[in-house]
Structure formats: structure tokens, C-alpha cells
PDB file of N, CA and C in Angstrom:
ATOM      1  N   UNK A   1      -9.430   1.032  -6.507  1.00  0.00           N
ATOM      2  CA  UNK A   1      -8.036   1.276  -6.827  1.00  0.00           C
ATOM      3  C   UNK A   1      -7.291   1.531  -5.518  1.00  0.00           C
ATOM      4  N   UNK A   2      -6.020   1.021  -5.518  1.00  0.00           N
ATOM      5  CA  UNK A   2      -5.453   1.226  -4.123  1.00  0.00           C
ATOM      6  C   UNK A   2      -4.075   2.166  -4.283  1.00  0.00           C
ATOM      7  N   UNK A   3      -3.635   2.088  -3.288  1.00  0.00           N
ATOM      8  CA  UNK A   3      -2.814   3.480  -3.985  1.00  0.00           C
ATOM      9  C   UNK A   3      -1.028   2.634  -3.128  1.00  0.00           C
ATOM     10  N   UNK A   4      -0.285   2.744  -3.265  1.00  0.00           N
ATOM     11  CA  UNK A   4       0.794   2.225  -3.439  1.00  0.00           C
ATOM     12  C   UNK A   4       2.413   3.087  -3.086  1.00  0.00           C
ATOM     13  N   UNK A   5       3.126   3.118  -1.783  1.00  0.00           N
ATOM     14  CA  UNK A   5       4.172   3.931  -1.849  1.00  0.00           C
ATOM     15  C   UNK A   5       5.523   3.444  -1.784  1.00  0.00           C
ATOM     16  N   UNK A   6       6.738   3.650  -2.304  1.00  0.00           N
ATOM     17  CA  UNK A   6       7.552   2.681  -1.542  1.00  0.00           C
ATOM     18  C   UNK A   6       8.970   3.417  -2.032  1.00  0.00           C
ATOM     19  N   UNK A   7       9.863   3.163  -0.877  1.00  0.00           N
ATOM     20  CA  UNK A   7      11.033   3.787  -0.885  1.00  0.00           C
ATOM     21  C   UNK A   7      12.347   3.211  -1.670  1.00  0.00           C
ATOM     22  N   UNK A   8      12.924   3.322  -2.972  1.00  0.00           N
ATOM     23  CA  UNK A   8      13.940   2.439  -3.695  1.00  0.00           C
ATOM     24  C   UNK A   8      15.578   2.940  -2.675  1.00  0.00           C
ATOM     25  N   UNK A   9      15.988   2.168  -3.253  1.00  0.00           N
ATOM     26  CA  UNK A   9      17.193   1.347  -2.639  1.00  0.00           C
ATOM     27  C   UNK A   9      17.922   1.551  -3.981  1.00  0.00           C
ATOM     28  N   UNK A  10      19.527   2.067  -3.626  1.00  0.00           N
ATOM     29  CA  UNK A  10      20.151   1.951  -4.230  1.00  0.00           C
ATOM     30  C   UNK A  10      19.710   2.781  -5.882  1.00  0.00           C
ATOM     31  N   UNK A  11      19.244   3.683  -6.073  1.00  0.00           N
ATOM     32  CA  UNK A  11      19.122   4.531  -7.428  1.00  0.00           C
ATOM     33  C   UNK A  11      18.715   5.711  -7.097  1.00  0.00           C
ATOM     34  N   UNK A  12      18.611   6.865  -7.613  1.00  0.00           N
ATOM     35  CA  UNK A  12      18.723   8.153  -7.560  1.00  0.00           C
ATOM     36  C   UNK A  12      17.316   8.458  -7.042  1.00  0.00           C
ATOM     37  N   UNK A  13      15.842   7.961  -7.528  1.00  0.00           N
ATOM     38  CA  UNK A  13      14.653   8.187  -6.967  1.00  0.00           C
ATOM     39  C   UNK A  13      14.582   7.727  -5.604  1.00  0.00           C
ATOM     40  N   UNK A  14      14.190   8.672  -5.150  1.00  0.00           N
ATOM     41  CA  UNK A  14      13.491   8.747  -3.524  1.00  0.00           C
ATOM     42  C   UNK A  14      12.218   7.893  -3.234  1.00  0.00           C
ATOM     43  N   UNK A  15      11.373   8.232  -4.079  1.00  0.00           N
ATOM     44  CA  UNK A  15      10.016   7.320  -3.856  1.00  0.00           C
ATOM     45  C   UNK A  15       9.304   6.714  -5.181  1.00  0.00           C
ATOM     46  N   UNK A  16       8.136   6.226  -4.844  1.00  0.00           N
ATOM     47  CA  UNK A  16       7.905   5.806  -5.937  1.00  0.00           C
ATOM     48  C   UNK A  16       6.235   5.613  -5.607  1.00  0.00           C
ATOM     49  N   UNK A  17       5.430   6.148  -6.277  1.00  0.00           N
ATOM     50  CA  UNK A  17       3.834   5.818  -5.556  1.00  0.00           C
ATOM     51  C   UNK A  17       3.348   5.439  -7.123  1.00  0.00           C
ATOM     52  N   UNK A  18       2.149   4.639  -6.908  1.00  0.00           N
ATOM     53  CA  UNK A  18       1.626   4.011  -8.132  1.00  0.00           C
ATOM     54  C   UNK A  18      -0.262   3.419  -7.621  1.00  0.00           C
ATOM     55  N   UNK A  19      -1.250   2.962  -8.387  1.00  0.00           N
ATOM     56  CA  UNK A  19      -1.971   2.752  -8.043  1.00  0.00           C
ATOM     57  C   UNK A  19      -2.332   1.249  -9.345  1.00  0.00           C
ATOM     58  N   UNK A  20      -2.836   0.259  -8.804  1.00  0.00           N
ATOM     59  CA  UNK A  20      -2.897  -0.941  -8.998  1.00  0.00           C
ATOM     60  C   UNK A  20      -4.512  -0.964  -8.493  1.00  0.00           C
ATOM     61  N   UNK A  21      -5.083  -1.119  -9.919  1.00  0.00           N
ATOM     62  CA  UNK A  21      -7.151  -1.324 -10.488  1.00  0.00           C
ATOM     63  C   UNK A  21      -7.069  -2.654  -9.812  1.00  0.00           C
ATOM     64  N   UNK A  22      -8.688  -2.917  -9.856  1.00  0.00           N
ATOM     65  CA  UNK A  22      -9.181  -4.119  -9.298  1.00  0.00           C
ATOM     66  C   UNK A  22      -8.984  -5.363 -10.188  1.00  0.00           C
ATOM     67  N   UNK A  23      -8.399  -4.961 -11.536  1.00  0.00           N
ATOM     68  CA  UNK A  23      -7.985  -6.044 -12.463  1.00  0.00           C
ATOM     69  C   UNK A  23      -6.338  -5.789 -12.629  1.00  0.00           C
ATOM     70  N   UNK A  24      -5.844  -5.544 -11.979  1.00  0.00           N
ATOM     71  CA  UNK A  24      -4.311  -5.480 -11.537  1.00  0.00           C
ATOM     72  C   UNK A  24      -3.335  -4.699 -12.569  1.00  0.00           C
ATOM     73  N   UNK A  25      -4.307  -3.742 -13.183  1.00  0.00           N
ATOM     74  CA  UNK A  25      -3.445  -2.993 -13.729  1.00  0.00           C
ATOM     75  C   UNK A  25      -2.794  -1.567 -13.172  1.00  0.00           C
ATOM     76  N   UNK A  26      -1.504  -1.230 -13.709  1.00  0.00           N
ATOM     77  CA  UNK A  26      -0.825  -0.044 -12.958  1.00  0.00           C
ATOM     78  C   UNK A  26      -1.582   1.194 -13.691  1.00  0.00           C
ATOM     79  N   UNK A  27      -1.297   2.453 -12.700  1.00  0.00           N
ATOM     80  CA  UNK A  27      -1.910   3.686 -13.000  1.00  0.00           C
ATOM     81  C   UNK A  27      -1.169   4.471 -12.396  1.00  0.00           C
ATOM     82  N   UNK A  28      -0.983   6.003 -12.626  1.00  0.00           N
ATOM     83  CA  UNK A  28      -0.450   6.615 -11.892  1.00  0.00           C
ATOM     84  C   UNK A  28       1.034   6.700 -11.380  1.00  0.00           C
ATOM     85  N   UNK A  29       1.812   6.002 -12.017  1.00  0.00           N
ATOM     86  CA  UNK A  29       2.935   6.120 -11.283  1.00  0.00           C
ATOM     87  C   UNK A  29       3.979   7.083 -11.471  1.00  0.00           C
ATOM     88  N   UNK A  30       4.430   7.554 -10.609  1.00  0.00           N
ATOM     89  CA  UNK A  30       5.397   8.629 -10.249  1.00  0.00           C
ATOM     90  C   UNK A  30       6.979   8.876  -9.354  1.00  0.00           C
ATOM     91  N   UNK A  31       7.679   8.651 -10.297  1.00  0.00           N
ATOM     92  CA  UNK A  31       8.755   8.632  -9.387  1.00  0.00           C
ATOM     93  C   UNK A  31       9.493  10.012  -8.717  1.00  0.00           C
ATOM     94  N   UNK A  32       9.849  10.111  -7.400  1.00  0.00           N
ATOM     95  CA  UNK A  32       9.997  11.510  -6.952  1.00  0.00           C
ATOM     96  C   UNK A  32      11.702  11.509  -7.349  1.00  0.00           C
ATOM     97  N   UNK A  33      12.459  12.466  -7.801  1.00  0.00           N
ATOM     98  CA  UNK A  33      14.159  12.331  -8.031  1.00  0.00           C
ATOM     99  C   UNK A  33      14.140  11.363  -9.492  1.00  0.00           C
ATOM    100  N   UNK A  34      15.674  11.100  -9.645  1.00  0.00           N
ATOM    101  CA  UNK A  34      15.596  10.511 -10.560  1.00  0.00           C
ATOM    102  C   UNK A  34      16.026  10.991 -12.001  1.00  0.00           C
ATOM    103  N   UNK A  35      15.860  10.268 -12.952  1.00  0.00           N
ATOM    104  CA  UNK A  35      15.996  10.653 -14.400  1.00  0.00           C
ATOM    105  C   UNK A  35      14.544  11.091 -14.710  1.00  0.00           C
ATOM    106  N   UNK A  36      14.368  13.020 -14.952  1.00  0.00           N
ATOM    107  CA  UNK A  36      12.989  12.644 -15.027  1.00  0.00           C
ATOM    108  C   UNK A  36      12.611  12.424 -16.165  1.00  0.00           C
ATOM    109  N   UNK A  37      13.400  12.730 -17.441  1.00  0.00           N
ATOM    110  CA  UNK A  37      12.855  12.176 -18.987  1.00  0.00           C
ATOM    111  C   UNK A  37      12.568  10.358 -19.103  1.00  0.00           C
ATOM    112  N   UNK A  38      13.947   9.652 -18.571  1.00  0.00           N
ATOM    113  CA  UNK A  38      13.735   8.089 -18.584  1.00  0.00           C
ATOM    114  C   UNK A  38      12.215   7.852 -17.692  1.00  0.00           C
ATOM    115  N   UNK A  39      12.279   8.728 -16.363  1.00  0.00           N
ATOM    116  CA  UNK A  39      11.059   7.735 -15.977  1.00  0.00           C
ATOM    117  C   UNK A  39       9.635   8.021 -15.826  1.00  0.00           C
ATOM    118  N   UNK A  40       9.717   9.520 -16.622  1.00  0.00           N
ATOM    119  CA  UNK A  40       8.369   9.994 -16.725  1.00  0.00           C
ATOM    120  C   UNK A  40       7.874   8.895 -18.017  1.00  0.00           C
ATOM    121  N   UNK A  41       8.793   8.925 -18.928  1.00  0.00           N
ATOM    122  CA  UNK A  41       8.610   7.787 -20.481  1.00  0.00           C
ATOM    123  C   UNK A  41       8.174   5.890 -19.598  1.00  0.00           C
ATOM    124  N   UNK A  42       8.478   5.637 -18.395  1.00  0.00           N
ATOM    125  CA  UNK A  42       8.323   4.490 -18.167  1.00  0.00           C
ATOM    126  C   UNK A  42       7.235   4.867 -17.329  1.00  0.00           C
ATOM    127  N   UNK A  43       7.223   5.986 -16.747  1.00  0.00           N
ATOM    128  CA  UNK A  43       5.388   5.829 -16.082  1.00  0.00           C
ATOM    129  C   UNK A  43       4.279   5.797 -17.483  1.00  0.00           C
ATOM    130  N   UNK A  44       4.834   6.834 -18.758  1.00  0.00           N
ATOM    131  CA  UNK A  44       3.715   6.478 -19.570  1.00  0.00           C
ATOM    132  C   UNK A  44       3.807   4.974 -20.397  1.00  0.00           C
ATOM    133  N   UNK A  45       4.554   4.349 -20.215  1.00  0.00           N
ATOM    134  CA  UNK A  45       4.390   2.980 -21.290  1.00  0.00           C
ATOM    135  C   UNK A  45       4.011   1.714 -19.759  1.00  0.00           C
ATOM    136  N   UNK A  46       4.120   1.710 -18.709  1.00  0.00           N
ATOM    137  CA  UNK A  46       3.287   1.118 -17.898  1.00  0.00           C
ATOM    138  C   UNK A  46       1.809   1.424 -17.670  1.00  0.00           C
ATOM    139  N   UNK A  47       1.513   2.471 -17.841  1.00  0.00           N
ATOM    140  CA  UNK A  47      -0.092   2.712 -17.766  1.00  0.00           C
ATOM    141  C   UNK A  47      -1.393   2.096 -17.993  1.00  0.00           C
ATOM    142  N   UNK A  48      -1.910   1.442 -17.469  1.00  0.00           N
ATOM    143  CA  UNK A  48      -3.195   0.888 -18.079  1.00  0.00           C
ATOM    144  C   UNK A  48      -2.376  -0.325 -18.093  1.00  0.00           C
ATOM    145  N   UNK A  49      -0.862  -1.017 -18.329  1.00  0.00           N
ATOM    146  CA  UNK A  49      -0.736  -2.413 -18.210  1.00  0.00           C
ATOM    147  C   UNK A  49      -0.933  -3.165 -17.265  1.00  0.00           C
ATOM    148  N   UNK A  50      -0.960  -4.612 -17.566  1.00  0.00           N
ATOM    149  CA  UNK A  50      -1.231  -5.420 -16.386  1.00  0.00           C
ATOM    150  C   UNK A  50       0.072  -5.710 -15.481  1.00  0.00           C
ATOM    151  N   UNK A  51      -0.060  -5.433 -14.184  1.00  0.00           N
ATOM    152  CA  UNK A  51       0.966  -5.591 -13.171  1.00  0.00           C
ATOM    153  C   UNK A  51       1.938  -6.846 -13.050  1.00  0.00           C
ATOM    154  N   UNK A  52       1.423  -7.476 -13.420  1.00  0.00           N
ATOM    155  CA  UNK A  52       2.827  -9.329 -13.177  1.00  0.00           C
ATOM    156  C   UNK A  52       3.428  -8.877 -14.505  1.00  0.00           C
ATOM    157  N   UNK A  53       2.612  -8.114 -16.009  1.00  0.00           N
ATOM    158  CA  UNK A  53       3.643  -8.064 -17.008  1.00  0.00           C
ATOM    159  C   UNK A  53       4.555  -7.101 -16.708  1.00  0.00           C
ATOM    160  N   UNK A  54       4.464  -6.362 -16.258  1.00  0.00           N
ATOM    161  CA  UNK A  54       5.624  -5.475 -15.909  1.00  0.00           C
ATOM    162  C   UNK A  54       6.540  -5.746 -15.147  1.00  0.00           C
ATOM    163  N   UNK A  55       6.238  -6.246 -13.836  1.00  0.00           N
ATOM    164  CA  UNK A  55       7.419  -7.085 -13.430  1.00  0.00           C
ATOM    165  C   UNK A  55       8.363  -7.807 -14.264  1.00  0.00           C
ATOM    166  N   UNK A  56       7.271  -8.901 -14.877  1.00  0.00           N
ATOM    167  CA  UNK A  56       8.011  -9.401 -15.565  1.00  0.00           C
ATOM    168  C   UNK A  56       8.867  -8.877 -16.819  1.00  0.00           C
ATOM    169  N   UNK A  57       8.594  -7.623 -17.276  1.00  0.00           N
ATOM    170  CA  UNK A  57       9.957  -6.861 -18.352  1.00  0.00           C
ATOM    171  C   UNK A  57      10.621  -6.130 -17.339  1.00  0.00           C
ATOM    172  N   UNK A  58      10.495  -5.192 -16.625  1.00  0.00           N
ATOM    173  CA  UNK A  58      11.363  -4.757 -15.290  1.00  0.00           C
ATOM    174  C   UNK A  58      12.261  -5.308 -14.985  1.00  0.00           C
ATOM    175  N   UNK A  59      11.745  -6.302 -14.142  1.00  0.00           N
ATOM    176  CA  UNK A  59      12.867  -7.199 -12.783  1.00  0.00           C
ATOM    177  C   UNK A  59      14.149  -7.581 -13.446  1.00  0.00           C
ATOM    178  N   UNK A  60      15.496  -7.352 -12.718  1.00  0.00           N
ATOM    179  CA  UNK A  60      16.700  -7.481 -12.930  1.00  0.00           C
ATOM    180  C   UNK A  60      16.885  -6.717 -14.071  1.00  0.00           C
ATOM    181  N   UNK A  61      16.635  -5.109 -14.289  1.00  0.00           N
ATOM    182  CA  UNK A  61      17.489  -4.488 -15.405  1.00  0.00           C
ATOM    183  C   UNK A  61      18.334  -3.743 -14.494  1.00  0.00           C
ATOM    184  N   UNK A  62      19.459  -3.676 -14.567  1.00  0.00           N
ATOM    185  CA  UNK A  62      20.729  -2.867 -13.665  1.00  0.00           C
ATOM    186  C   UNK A  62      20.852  -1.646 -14.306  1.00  0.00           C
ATOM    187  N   UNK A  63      21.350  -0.558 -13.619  1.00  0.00           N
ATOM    188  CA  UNK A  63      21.810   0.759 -13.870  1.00  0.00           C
ATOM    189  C   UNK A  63      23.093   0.709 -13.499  1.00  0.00           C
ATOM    190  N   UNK A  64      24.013   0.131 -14.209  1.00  0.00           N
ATOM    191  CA  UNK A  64      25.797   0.608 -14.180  1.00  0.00           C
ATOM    192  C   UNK A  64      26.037  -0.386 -13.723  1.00  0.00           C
ATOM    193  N   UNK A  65      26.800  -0.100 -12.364  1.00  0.00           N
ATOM    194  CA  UNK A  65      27.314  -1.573 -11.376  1.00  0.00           C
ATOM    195  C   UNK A  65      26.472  -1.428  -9.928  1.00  0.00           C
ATOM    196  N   UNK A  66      25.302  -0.576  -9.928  1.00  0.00           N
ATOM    197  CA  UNK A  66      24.292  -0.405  -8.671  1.00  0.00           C
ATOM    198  C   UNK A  66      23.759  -1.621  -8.740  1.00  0.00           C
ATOM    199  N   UNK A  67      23.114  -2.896  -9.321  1.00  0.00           N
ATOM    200  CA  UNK A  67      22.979  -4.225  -9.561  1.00  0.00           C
ATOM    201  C   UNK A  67      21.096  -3.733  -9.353  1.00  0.00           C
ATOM    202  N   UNK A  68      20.664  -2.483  -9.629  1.00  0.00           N
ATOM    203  CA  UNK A  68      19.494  -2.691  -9.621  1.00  0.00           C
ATOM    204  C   UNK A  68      19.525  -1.213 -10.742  1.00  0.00           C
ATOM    205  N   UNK A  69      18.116  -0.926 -10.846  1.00  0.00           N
ATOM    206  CA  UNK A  69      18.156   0.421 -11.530  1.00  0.00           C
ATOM    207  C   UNK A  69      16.361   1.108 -10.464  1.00  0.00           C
ATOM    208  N   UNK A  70      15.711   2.190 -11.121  1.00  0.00           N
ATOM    209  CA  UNK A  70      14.786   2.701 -10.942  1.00  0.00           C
ATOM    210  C   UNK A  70      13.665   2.012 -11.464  1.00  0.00           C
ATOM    211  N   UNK A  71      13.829   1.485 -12.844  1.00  0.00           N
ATOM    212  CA  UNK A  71      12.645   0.046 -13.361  1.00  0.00           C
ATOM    213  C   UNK A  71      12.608  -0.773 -12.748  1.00  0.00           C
ATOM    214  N   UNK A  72      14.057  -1.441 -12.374  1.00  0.00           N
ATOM    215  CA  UNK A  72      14.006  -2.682 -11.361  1.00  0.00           C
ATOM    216  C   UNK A  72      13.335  -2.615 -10.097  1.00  0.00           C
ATOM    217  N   UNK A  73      13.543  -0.992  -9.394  1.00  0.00           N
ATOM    218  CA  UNK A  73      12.541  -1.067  -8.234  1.00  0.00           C
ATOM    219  C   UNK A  73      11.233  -0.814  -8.509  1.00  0.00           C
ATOM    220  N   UNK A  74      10.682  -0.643  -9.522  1.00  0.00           N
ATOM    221  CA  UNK A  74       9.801   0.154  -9.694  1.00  0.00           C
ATOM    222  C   UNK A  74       8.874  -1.656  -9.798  1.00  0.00           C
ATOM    223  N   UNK A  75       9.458  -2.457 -10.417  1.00  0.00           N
ATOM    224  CA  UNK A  75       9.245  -4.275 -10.459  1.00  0.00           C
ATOM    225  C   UNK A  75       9.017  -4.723  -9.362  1.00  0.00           C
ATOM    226  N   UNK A  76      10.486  -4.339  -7.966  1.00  0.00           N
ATOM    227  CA  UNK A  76      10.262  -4.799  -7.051  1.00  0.00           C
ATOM    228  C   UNK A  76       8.737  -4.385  -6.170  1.00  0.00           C
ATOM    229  N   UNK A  77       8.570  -3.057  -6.284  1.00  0.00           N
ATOM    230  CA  UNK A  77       7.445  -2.562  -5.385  1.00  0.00           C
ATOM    231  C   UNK A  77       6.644  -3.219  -5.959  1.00  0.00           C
ATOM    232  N   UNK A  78       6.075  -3.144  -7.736  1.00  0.00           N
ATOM    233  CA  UNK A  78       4.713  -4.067  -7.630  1.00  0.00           C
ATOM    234  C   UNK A  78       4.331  -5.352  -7.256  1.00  0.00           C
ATOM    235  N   UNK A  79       5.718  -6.312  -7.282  1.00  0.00           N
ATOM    236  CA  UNK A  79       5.887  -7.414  -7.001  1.00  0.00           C
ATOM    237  C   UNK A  79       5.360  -7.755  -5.788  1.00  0.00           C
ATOM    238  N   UNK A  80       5.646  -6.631  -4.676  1.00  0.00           N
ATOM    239  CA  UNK A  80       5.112  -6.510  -3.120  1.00  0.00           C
ATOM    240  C   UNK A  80       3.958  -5.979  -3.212  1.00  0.00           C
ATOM    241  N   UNK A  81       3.431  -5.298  -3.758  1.00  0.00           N
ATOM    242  CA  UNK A  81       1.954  -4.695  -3.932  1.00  0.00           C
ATOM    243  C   UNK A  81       1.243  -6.104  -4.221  1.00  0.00           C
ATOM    244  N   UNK A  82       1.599  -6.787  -5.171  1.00  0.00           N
ATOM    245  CA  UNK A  82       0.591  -7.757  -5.455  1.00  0.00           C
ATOM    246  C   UNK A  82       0.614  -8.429  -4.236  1.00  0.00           C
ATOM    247  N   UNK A  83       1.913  -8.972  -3.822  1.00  0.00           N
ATOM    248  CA  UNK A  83       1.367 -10.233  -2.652  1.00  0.00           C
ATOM    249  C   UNK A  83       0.637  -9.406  -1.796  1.00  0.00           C
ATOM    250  N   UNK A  84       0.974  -8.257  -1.382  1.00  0.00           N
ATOM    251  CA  UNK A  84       0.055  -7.949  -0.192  1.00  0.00           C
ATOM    252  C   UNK A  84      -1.468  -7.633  -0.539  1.00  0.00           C
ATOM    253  N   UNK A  85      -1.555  -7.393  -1.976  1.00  0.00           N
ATOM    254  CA  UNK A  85      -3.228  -7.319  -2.474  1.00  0.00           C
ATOM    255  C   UNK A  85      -3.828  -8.729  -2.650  1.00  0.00           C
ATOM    256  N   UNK A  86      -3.256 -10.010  -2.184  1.00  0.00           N
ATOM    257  CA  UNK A  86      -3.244 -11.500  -2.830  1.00  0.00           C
ATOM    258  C   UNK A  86      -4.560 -11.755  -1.766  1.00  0.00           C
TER     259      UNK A  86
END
């Protein structure tokens, strides 16, 4: 299991660490700041899923007119986790 950190852009969370299994599923993830009811509820319904599906429901959901949200980065980082685990 590898362990995963990364700094969002543009939304209220500061960081974001997560850990991605040898069969590419997410674990662990934790966002520091933030909404913590919305994204403690999205660390538990990612858990144990497989990483490209989450991207793929994630990527491009916006928060207001910020043109990204805390899911959306939370898409972008695994998106970069995978290529660099490729």
C-alpha cells in the first residue's frame, strides 16, 4: 500500500492524504479543513473502491463558481497517484 499526499487548489481543504492497495483501491483518506460532515461521508463511501471509478464519479463536480470542489480534487490527486504508480 502506498500512501499518497497532495495539496488542493482552490477549496477550503488544505490537504488531502489517501492510500491506494496493490489492486488500486482507495483507503484511508482524509481531508485536513474543509466540510468535515460532507467529506468525512466521501472518505467513507470511497473506501475499499477501485481508484479510476472514483475519478471517474468525482472529476468535474464544482463547488459554487470555484470551477472545482474538494471531490473534484480529491479525483484530481488519484488521477496523479495512478500515473505515477503506472
Amino acid at each position: 500500500m502506498k500512501n499518497y499526499s497532495y495539496i488542493p487548489q482552490k477549496v477550503c481543504s488544505k490537504q488531502i492524504t489517501f492510500d491506494i492497495d496493490d489492486n488500486k483501491k482507495i483507503h484511508n483518506v482524509n481531508f485536513v479543513g474543509g466540510c468535515p460532515g460532507n467529506l468525512s461521508a466521501i472518505s467513507k463511501l470511497v473506501e475499499d473502491q477501485d481508484a479510476q471509478k472514483i475519478v471517474d464519479i468525482l472529476k468535474n463536480n464544482p463547488c459554487g463558481q470555484r470551477g472545482t470542489s474538494c471531490a473534484d480534487q480529491l479525483a484530481i490527486a488519484v488521477e496523479d497517484a495512478l500515473k505515477k504508480s503506472a
